[in-house]
PDB file of N, CA and C in Angstrom:
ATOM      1  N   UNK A   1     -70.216  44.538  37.120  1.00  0.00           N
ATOM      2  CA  UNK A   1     -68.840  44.742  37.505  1.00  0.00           C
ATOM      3  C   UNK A   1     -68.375  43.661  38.477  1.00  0.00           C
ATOM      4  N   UNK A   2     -69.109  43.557  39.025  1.00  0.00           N
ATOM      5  CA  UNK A   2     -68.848  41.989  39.868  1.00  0.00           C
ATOM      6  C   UNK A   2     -68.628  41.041  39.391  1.00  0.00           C
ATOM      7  N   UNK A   3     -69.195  40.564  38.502  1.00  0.00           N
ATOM      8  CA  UNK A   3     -68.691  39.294  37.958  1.00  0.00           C
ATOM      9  C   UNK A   3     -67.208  39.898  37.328  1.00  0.00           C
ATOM     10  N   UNK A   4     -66.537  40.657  36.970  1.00  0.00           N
ATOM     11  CA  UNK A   4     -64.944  40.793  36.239  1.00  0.00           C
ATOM     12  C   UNK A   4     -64.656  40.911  37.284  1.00  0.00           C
ATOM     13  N   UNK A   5     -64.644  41.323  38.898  1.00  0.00           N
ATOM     14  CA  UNK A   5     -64.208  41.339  39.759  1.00  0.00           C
ATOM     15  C   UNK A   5     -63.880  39.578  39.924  1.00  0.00           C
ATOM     16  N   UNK A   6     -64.715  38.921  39.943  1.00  0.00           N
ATOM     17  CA  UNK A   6     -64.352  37.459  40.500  1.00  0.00           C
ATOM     18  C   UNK A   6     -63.631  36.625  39.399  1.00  0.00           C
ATOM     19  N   UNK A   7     -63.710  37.052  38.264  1.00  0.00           N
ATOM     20  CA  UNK A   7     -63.355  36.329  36.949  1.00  0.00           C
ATOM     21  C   UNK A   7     -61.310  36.855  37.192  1.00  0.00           C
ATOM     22  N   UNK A   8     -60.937  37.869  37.575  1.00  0.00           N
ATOM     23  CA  UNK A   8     -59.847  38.577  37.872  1.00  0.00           C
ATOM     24  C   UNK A   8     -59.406  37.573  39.321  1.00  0.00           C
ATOM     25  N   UNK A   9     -60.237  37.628  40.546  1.00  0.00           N
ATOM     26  CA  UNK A   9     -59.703  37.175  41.323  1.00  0.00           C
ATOM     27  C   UNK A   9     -59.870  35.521  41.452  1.00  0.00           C
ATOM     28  N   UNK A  10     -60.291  34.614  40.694  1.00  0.00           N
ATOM     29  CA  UNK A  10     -60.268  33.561  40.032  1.00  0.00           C
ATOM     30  C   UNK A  10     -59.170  33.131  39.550  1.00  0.00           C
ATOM     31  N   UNK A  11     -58.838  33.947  38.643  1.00  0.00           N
ATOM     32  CA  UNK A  11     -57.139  34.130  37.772  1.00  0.00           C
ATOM     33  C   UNK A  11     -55.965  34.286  38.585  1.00  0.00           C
ATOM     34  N   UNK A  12     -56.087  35.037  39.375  1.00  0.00           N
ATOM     35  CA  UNK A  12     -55.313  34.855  40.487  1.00  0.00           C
ATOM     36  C   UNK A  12     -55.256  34.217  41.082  1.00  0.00           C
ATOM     37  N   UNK A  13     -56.137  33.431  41.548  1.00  0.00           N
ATOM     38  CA  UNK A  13     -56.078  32.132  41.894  1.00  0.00           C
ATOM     39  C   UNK A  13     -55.292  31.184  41.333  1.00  0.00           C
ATOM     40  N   UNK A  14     -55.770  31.037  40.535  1.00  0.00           N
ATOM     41  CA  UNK A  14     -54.925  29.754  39.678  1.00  0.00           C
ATOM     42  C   UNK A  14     -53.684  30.220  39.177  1.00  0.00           C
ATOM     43  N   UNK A  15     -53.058  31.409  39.082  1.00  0.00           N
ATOM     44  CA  UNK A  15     -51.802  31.971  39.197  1.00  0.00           C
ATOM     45  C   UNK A  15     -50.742  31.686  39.880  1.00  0.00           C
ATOM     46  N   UNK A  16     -51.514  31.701  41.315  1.00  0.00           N
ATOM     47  CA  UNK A  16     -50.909  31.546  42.695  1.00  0.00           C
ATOM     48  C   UNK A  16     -50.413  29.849  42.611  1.00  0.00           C
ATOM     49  N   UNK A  17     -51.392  28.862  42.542  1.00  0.00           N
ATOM     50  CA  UNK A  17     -51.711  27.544  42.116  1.00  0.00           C
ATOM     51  C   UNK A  17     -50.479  27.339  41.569  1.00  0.00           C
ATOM     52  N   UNK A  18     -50.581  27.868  40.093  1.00  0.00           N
ATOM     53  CA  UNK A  18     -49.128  27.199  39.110  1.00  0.00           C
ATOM     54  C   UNK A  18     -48.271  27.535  39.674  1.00  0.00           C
ATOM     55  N   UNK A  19     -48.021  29.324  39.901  1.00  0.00           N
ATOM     56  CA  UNK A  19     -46.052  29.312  40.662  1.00  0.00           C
ATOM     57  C   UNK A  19     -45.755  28.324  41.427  1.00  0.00           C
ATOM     58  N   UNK A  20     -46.599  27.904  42.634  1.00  0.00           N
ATOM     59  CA  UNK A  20     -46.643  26.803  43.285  1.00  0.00           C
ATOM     60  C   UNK A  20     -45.994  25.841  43.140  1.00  0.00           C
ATOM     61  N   UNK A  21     -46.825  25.020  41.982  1.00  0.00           N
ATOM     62  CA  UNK A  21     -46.355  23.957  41.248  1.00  0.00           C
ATOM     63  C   UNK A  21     -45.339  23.898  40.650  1.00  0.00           C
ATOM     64  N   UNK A  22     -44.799  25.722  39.468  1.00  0.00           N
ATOM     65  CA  UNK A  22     -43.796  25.154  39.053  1.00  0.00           C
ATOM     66  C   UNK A  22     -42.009  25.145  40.349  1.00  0.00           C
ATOM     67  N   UNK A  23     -42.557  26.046  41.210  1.00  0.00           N
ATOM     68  CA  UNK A  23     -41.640  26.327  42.222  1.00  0.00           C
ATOM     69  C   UNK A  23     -41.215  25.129  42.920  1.00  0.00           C
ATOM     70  N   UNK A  24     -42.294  23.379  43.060  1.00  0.00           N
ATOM     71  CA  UNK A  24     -42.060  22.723  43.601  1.00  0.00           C
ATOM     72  C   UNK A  24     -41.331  21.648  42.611  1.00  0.00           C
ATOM     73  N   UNK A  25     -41.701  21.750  41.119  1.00  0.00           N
ATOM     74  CA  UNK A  25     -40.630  21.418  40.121  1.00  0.00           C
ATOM     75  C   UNK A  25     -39.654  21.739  40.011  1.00  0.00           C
ATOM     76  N   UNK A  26     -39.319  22.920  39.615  1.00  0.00           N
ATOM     77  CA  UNK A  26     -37.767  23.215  39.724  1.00  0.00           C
ATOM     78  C   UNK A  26     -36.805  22.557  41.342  1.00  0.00           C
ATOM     79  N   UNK A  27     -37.364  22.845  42.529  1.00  0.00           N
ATOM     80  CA  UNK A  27     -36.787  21.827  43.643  1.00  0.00           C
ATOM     81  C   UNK A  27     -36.365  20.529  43.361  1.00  0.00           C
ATOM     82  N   UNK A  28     -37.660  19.954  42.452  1.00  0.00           N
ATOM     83  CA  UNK A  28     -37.270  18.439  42.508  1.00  0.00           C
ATOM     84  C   UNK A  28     -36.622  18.373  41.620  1.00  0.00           C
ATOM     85  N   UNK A  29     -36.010  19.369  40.203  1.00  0.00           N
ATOM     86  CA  UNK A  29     -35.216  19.205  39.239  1.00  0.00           C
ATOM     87  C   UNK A  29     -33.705  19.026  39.887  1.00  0.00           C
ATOM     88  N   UNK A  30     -33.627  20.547  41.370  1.00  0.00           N
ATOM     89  CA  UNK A  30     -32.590  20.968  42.029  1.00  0.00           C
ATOM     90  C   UNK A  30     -32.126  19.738  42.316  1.00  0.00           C
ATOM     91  N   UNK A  31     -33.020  19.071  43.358  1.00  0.00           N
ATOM     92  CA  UNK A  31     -32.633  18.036  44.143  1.00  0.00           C
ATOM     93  C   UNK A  31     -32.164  17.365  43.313  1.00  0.00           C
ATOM     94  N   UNK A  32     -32.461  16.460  42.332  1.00  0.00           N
ATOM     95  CA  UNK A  32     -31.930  15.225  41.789  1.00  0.00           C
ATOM     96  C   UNK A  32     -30.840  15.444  41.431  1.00  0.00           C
ATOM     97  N   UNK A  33     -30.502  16.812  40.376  1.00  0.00           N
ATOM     98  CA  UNK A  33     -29.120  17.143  40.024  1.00  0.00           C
ATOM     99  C   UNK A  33     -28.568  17.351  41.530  1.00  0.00           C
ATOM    100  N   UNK A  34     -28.690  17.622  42.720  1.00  0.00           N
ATOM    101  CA  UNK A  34     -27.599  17.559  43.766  1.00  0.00           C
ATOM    102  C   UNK A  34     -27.317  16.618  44.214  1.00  0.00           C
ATOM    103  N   UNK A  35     -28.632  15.282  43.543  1.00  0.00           N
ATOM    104  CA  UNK A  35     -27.909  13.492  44.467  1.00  0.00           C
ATOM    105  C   UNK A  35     -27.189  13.289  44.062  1.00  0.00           C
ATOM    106  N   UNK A  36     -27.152  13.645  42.381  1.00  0.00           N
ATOM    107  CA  UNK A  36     -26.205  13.225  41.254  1.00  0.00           C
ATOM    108  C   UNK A  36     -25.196  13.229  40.749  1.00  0.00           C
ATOM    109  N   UNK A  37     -24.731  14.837  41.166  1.00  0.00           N
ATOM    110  CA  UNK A  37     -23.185  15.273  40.783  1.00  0.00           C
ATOM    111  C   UNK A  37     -23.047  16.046  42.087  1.00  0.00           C
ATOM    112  N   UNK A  38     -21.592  15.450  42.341  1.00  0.00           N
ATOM    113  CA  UNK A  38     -20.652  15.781  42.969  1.00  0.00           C
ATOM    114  C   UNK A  38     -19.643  16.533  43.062  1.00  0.00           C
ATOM    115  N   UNK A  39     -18.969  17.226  44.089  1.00  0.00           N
ATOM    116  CA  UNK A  39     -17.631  18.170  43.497  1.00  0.00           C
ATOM    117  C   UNK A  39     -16.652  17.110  44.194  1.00  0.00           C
ATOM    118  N   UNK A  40     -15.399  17.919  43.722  1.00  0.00           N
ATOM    119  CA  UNK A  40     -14.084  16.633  43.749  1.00  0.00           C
ATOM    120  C   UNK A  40     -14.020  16.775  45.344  1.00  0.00           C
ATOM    121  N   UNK A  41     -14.212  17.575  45.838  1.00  0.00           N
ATOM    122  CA  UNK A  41     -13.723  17.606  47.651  1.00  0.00           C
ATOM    123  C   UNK A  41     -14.754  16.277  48.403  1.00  0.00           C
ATOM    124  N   UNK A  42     -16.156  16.149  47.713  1.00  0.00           N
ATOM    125  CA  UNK A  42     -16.657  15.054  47.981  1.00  0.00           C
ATOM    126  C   UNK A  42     -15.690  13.399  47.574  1.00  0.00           C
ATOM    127  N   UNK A  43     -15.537  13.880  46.570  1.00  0.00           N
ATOM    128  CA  UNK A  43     -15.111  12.333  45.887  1.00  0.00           C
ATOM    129  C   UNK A  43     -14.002  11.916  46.713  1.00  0.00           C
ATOM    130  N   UNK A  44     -13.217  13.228  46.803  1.00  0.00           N
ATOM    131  CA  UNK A  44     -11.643  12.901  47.804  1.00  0.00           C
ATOM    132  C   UNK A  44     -12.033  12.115  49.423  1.00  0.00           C
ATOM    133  N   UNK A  45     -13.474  12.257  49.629  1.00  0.00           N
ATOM    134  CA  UNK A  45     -13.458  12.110  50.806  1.00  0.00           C
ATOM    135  C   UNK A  45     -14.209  10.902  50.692  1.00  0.00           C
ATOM    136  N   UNK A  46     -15.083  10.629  49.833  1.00  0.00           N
ATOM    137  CA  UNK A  46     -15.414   9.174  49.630  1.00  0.00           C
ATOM    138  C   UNK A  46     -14.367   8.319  49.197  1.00  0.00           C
ATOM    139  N   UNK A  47     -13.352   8.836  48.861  1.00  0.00           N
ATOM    140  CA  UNK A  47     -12.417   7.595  48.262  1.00  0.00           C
ATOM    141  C   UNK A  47     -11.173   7.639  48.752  1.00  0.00           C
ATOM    142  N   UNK A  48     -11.138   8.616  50.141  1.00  0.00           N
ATOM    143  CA  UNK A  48      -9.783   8.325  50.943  1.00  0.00           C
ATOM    144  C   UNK A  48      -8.836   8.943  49.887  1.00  0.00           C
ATOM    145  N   UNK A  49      -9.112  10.055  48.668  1.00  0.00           N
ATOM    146  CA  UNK A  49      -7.812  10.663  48.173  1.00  0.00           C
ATOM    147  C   UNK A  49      -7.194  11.593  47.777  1.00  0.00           C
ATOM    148  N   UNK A  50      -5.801  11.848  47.410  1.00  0.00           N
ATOM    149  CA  UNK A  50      -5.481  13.567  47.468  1.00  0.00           C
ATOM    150  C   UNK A  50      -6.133  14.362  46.509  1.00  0.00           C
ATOM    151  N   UNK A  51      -5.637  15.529  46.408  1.00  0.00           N
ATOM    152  CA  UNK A  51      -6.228  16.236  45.087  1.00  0.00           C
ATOM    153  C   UNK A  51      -5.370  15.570  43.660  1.00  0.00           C
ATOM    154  N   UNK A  52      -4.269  15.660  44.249  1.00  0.00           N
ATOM    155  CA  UNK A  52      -3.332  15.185  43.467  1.00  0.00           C
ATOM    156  C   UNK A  52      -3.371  13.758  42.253  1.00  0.00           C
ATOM    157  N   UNK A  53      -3.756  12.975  42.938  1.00  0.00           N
ATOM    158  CA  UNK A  53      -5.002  11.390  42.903  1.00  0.00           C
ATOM    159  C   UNK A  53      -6.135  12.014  41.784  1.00  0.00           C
ATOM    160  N   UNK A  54      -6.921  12.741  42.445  1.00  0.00           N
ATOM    161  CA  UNK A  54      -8.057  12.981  41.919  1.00  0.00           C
ATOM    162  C   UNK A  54      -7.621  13.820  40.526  1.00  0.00           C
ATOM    163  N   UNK A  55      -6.639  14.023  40.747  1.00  0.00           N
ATOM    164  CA  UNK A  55      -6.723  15.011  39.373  1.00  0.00           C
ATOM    165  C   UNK A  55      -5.917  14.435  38.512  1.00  0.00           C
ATOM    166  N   UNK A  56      -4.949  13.147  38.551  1.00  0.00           N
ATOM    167  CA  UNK A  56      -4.447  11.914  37.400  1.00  0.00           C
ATOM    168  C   UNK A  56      -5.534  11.116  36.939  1.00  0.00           C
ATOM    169  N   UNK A  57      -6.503  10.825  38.081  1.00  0.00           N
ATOM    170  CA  UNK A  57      -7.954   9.830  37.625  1.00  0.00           C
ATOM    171  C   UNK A  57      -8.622  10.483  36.945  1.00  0.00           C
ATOM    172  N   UNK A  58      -8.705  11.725  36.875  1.00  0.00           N
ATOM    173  CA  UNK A  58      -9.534  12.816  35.561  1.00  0.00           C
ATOM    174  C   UNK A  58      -8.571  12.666  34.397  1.00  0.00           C
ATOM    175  N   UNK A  59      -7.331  13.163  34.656  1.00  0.00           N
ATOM    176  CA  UNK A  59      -6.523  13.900  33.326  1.00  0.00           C
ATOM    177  C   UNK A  59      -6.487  11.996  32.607  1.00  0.00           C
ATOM    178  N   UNK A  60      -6.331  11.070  33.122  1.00  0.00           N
ATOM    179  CA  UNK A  60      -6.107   9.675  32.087  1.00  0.00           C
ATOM    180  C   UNK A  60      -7.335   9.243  32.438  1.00  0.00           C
ATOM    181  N   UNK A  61      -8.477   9.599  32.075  1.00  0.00           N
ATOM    182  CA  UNK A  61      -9.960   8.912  31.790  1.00  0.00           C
ATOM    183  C   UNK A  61     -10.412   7.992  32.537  1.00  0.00           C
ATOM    184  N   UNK A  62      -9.589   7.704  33.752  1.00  0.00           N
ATOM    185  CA  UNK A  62     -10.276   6.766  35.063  1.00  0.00           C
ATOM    186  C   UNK A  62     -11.809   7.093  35.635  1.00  0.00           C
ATOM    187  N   UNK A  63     -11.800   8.536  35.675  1.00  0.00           N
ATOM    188  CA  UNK A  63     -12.812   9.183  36.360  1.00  0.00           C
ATOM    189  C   UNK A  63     -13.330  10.261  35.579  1.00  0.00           C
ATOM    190  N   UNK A  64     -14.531  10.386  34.639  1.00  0.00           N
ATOM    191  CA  UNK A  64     -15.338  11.446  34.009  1.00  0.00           C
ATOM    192  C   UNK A  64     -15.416  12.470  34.863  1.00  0.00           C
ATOM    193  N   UNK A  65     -15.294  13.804  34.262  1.00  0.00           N
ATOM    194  CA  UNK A  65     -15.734  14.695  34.975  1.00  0.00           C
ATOM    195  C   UNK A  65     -16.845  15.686  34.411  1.00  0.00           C
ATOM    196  N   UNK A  66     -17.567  16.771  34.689  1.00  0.00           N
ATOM    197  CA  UNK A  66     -17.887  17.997  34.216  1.00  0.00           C
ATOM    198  C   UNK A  66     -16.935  19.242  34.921  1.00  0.00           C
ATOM    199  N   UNK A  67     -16.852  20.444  33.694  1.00  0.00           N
ATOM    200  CA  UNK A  67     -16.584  21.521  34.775  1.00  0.00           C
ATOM    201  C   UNK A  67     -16.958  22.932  34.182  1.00  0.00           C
ATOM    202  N   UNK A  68     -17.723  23.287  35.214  1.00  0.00           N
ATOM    203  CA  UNK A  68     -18.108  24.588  35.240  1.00  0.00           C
ATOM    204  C   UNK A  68     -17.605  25.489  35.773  1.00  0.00           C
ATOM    205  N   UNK A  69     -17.785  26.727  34.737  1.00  0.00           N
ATOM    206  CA  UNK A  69     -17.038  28.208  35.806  1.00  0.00           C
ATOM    207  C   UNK A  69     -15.627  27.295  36.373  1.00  0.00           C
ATOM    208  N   UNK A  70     -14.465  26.635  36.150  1.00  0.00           N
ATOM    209  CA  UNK A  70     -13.601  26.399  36.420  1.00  0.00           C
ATOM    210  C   UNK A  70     -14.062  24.924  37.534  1.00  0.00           C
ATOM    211  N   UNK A  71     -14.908  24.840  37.934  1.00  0.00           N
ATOM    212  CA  UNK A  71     -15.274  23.794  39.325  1.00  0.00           C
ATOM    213  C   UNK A  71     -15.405  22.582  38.252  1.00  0.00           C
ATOM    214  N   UNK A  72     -14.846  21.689  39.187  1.00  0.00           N
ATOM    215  CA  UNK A  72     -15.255  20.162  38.591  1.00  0.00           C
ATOM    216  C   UNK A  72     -15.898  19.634  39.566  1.00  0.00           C
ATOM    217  N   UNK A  73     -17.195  18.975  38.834  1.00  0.00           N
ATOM    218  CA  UNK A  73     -18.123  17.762  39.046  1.00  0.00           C
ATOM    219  C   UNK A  73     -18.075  16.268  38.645  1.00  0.00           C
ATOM    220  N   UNK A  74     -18.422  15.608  39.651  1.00  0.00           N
ATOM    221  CA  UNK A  74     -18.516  14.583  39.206  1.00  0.00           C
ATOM    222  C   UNK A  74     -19.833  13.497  38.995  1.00  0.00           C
ATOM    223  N   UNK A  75     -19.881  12.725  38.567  1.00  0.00           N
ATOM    224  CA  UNK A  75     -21.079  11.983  38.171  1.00  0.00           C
ATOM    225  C   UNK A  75     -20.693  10.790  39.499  1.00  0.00           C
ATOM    226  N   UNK A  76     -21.982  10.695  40.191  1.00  0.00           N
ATOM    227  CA  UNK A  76     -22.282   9.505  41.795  1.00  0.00           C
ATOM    228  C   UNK A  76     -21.723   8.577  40.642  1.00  0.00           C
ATOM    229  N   UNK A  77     -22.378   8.173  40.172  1.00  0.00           N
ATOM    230  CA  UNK A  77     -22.869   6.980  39.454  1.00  0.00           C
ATOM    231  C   UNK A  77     -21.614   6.808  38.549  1.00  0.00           C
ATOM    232  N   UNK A  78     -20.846   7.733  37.795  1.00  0.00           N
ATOM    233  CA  UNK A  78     -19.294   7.280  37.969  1.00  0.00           C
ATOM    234  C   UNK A  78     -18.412   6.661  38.946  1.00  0.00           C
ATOM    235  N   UNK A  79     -18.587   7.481  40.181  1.00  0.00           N
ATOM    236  CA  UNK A  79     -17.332   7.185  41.253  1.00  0.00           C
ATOM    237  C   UNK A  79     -17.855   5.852  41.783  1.00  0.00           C
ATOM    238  N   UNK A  80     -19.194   5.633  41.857  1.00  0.00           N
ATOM    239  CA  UNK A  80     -19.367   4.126  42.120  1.00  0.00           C
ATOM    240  C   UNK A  80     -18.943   2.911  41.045  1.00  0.00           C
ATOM    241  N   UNK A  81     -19.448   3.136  39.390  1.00  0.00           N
ATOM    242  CA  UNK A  81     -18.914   2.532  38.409  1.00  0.00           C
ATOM    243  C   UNK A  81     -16.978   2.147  38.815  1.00  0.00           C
ATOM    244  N   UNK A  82     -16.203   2.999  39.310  1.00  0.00           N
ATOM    245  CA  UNK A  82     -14.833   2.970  39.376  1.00  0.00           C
ATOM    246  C   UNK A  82     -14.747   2.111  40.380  1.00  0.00           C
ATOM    247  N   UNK A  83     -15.395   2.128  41.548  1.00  0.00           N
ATOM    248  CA  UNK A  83     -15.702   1.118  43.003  1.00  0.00           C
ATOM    249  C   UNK A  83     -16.010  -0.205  42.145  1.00  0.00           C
ATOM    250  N   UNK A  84     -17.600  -0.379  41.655  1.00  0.00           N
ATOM    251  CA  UNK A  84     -17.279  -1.461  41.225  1.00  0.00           C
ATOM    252  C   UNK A  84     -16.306  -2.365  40.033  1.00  0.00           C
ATOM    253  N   UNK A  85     -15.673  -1.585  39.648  1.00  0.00           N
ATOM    254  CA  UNK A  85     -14.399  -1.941  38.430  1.00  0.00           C
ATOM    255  C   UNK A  85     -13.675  -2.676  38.923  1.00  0.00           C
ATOM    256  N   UNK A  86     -13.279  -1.734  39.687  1.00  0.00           N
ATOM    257  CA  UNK A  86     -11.950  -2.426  41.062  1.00  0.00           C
ATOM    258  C   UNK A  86     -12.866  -3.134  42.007  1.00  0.00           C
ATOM    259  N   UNK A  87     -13.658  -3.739  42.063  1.00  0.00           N
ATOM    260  CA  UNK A  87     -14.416  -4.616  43.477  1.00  0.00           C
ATOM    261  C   UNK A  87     -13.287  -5.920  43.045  1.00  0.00           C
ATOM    262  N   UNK A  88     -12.821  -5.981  44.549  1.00  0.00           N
ATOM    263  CA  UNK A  88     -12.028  -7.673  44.122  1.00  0.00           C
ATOM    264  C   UNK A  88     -12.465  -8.076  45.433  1.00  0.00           C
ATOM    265  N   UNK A  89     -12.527  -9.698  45.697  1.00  0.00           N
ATOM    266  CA  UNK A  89     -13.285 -10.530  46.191  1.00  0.00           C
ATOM    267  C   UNK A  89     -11.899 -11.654  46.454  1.00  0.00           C
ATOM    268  N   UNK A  90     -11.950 -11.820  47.493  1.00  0.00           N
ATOM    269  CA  UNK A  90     -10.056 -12.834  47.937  1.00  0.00           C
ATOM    270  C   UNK A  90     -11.241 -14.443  47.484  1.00  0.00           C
ATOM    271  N   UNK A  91     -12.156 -14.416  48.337  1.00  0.00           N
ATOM    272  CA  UNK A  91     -13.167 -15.707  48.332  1.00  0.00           C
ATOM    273  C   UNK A  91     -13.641 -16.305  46.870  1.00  0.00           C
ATOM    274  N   UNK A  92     -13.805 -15.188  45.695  1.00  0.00           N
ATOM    275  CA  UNK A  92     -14.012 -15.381  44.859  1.00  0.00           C
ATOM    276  C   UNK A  92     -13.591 -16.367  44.036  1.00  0.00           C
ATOM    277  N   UNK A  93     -13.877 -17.657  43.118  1.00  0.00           N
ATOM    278  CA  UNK A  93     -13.743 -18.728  42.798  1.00  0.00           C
ATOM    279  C   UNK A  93     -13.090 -17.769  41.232  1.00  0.00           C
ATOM    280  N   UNK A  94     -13.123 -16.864  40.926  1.00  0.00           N
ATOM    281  CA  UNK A  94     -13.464 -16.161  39.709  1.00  0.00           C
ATOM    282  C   UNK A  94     -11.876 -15.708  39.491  1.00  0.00           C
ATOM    283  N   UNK A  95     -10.986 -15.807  40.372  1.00  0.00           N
ATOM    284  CA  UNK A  95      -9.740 -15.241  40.709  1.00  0.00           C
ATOM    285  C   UNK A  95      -9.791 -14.132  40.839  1.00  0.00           C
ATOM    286  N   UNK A  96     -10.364 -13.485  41.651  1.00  0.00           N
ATOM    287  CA  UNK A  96     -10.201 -12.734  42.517  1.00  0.00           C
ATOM    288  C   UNK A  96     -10.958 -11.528  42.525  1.00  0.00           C
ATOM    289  N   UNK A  97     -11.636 -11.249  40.810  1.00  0.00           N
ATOM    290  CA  UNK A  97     -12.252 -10.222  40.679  1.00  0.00           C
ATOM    291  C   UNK A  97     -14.231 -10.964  40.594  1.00  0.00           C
ATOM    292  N   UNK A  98     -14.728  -9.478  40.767  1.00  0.00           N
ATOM    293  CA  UNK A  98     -16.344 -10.091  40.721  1.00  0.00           C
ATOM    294  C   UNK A  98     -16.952 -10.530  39.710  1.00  0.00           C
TER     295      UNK A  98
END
């Protein structure tokens, strides 16, 4: 009987082990999707603009969005793409853009 005693608490062991692991996966799934997308109250505040702004740069395809349950997200890596679109450069030999 001892040995199914340890063969049981063995299993549990390595039970304990995986939730672990997958508990510290799903975090790092969390995290990346939270570097990644943004809500518009962020974007307004990275880009100095109204709601009003923010919501012509969605409705005419300036700015991609997602939206869930009614909330809109945005993609980092969009609102920077739009930064560098518009990057203009006065020094630039290129007339004016990068």
């Amino acid at each position: 009987m001892k040995g199914l005693f340890e063969i049981v608490q063995a299993t549990l062991e390595e039970m304990k082990v995986l939730k672990k692991e997958i508990h510290q996966s799903n975090q790092t799934r969390f995290e990346t999707v939270k570097e990644n997308w943004i809500d518009g109250q962020d974007v307004m505040q990275l880009l100095h603009i109204s709601p009003r702004t923010l919501h012509r740069m969605r409705e005419c395809g300036t700015l991609p969005y997602s939206k869930v349950s009614g909330k809109v997200f945005y993609k980092l890596s969009d609102v920077e793409a739009l930064l560098e679109r518009n990057y203009i450069c006065k020094k630039c030999k290129c007339g004016g853009h990068k």
